[in-house]
N, C-alpha and C. Protein backbone atom coordinates (compact mmCIF):
# COMPACT_ATOMS: atom_id res chain seq x y z
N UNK A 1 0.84 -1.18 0.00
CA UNK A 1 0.00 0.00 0.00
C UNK A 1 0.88 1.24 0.00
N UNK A 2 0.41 2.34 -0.68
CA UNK A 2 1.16 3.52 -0.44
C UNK A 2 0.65 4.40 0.08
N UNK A 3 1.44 5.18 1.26
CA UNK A 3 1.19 5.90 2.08
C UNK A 3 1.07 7.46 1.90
N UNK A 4 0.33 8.72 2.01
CA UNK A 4 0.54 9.68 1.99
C UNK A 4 1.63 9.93 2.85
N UNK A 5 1.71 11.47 3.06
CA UNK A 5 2.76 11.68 4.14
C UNK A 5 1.73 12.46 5.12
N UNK A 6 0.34 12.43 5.33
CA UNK A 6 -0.17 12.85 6.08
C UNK A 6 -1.39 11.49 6.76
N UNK A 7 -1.06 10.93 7.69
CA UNK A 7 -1.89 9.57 8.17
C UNK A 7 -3.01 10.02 9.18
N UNK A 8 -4.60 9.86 9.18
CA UNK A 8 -4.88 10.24 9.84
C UNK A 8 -5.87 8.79 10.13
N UNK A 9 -5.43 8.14 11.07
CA UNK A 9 -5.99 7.00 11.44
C UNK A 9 -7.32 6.81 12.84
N UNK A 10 -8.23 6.34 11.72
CA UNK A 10 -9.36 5.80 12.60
C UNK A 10 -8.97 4.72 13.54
N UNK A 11 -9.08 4.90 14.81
CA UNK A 11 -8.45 3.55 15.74
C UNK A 11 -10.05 2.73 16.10
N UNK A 12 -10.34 1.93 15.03
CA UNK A 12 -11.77 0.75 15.96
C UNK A 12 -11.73 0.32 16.98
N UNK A 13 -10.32 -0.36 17.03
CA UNK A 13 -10.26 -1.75 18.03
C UNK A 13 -9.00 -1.33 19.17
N UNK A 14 -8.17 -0.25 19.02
CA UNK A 14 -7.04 0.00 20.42
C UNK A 14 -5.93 -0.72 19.06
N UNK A 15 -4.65 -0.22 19.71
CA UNK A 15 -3.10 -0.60 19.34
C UNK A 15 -3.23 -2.07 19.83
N UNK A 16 -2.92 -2.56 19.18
CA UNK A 16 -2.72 -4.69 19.70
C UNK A 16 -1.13 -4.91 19.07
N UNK A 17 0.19 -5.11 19.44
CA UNK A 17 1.10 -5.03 19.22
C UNK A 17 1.68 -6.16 18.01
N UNK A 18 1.06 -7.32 18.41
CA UNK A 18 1.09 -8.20 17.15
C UNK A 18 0.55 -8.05 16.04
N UNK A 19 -0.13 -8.00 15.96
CA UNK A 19 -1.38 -7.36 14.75
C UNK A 19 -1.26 -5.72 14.17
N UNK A 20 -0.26 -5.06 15.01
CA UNK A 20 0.07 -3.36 14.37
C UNK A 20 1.32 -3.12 14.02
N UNK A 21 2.36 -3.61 14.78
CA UNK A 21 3.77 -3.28 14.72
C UNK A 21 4.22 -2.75 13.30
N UNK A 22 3.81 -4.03 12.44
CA UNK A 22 4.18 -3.74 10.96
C UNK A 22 3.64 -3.21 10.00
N UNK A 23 2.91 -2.53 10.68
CA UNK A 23 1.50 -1.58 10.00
C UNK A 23 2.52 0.15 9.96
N UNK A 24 2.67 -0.09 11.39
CA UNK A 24 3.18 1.26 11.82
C UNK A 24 5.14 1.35 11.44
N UNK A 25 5.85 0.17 10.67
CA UNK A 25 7.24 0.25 10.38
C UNK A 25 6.67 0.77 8.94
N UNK A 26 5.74 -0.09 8.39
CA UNK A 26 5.20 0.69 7.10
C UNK A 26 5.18 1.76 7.38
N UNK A 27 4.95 2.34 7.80
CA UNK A 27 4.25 4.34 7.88
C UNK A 27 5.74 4.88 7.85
N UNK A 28 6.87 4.34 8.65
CA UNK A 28 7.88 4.64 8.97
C UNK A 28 8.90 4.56 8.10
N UNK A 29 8.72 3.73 7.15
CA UNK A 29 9.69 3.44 5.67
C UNK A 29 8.93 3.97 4.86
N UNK A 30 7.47 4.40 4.98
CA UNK A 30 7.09 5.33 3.80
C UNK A 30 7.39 6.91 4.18
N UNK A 31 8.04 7.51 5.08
CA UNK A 31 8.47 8.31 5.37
C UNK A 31 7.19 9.36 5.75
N UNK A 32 6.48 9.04 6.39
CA UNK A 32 5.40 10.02 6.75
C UNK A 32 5.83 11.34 7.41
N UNK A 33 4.68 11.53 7.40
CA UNK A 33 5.73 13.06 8.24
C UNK A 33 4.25 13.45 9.30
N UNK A 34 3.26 12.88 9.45
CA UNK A 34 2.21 13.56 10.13
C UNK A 34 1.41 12.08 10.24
N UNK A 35 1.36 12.01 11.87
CA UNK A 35 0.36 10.71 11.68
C UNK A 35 -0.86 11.55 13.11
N UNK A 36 -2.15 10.95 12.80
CA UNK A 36 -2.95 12.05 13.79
C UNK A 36 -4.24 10.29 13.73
N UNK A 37 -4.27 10.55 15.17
CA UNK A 37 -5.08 9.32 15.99
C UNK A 37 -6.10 9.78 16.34
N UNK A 38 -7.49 9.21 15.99
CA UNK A 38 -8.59 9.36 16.29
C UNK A 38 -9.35 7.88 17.29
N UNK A 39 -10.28 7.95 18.11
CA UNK A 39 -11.05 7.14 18.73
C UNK A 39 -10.42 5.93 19.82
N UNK A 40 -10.56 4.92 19.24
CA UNK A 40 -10.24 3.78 20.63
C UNK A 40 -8.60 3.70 20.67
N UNK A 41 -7.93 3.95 21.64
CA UNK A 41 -6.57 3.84 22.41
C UNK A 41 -5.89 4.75 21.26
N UNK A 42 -6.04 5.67 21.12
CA UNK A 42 -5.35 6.70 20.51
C UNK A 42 -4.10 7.24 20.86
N UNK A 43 -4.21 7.50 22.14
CA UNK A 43 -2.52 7.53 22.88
C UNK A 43 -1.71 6.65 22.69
N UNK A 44 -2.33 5.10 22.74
CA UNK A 44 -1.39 4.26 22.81
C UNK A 44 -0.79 3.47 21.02
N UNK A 45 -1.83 4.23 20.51
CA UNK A 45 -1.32 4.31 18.99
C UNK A 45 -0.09 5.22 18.88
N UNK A 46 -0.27 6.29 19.40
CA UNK A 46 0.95 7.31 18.92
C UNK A 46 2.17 7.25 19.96
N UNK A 47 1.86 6.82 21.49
CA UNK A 47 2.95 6.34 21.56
C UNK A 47 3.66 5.03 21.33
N UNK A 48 2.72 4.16 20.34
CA UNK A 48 3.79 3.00 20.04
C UNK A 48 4.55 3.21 18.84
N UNK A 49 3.85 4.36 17.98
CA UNK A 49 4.74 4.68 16.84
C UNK A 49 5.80 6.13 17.11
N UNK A 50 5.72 6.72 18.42
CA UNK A 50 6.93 7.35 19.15
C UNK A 50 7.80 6.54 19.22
N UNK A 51 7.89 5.46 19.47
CA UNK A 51 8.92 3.95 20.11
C UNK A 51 9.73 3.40 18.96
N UNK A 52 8.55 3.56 18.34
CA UNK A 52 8.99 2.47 16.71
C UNK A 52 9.77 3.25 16.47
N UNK A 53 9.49 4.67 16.35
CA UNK A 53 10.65 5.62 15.48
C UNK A 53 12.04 5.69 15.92
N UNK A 54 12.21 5.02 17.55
CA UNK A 54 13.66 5.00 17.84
C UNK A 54 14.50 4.11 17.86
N UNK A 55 15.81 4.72 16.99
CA UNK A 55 16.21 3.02 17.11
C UNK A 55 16.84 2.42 18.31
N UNK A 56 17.73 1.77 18.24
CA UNK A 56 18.44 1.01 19.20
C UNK A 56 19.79 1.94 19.81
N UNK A 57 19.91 2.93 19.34
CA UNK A 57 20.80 3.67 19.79
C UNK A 57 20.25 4.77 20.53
N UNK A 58 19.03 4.84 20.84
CA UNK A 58 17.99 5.89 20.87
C UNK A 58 17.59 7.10 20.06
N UNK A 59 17.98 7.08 18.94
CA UNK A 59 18.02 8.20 17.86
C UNK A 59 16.72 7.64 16.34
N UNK A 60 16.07 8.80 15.92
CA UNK A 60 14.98 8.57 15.17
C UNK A 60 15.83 8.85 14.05
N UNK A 61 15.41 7.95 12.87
CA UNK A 61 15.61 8.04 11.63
C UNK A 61 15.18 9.15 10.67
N UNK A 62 14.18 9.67 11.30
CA UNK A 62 13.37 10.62 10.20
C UNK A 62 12.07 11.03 11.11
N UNK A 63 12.12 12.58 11.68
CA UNK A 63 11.11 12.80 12.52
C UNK A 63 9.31 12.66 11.56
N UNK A 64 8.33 12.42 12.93
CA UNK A 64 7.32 12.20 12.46
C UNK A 64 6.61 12.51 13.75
N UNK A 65 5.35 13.56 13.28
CA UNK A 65 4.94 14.33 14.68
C UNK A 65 3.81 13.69 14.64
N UNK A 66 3.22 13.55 16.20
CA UNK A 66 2.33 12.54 16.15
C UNK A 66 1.27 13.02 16.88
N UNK A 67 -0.07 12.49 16.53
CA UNK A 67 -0.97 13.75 17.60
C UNK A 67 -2.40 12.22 18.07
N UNK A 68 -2.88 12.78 19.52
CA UNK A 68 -3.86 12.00 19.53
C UNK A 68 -5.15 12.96 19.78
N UNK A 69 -6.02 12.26 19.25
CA UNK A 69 -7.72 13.00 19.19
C UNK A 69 -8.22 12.27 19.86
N UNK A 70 -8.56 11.36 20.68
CA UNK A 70 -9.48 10.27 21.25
C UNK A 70 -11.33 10.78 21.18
N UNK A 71 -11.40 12.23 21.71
CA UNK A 71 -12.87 12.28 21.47
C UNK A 71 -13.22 13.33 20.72
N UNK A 72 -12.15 13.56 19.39
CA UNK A 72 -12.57 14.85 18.70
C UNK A 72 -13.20 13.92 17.20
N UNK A 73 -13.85 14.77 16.65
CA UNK A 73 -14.22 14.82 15.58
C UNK A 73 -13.96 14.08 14.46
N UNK A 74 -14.02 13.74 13.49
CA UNK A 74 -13.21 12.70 12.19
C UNK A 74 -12.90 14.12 12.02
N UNK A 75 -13.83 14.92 11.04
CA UNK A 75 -13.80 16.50 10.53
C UNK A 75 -12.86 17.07 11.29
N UNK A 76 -12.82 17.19 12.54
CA UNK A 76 -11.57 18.02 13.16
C UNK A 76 -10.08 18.14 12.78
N UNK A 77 -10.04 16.32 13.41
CA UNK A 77 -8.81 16.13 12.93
C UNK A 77 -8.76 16.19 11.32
N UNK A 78 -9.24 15.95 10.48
CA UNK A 78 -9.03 15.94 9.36
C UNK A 78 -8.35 17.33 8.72
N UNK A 79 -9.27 18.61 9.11
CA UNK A 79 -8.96 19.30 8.91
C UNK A 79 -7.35 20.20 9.92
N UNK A 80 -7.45 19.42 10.71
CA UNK A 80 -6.18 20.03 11.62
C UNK A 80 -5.12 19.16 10.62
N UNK A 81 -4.99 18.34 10.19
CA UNK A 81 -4.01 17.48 9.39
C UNK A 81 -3.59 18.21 8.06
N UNK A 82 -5.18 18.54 7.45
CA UNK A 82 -4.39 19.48 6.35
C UNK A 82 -4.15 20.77 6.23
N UNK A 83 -3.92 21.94 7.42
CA UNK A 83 -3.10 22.36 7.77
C UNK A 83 -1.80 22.86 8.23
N UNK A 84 -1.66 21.03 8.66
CA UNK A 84 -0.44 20.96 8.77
C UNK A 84 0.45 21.16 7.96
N UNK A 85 1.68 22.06 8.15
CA UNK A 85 2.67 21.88 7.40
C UNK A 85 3.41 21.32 7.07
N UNK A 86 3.97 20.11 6.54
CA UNK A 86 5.04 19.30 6.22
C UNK A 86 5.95 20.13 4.92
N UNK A 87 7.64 19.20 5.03
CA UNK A 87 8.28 19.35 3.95
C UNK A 87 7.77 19.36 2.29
N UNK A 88 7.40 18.80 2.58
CA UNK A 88 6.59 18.13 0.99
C UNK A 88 4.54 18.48 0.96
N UNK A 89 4.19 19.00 -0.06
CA UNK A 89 2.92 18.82 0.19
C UNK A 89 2.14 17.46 0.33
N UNK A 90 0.96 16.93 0.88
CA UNK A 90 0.47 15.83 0.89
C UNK A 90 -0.91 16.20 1.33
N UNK A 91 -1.54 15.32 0.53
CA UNK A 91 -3.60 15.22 1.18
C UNK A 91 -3.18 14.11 2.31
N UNK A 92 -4.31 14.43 3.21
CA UNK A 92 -4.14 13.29 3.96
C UNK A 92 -4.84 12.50 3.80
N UNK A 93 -4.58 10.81 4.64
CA UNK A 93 -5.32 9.82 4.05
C UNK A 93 -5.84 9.54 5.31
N UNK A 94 -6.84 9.04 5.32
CA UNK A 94 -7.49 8.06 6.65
C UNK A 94 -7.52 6.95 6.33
N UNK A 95 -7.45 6.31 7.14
CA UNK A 95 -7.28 4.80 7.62
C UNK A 95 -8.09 4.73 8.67
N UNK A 96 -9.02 3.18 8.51
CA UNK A 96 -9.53 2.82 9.53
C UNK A 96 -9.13 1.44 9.66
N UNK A 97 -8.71 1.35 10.82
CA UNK A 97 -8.11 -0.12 11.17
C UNK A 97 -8.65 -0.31 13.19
């Protein structure tokens, strides 16, 4: 799948670490630059892809700012996303997982 550089993910079900990890190295080799969490365990979405981004030396490969919404809006965040400024222009995409 190819990724925008703006992710704005519907959370259904909470972060489950087996079942996401490689969801969220994807986002991370597609070089995102904006990932924004909406609904169930939203924190714990963005801080597991805070984690992912560091490596083993404790240093990030390529920053990626991360935001959680838990009880805002789809529309909110949506529109707070394309706002955002990144390096590169990008629409953002939603994902619901």
């Amino acid at each position: 799948m190819t990724y925008s550089g703006k992710i704005v993910l519907v959370s259904l079900s909470g972060y489950v670490p087996e079942r996401d990890e490689q969801f969220l190295r994807d986002l991370i080799a597609a070089r995102i630059e904006l990932f924004c969490v909406i609904c169930v365990g939203a924190r714990e979405w963005e801080n597991a892809l805070d984690w992912a981004c560091v490596n083993d030396e404790g240093l990030g490969e390529h920053t990626i700012v991360t935001t959680s919404h838990e009880h805002e809006p789809l529309a909110e965040v949506i529109g707070f996303a394309e706002r955002f400024s990144t390096s590169a222009q990008h629409q953002s995409q939603v994902i619901h997982r």
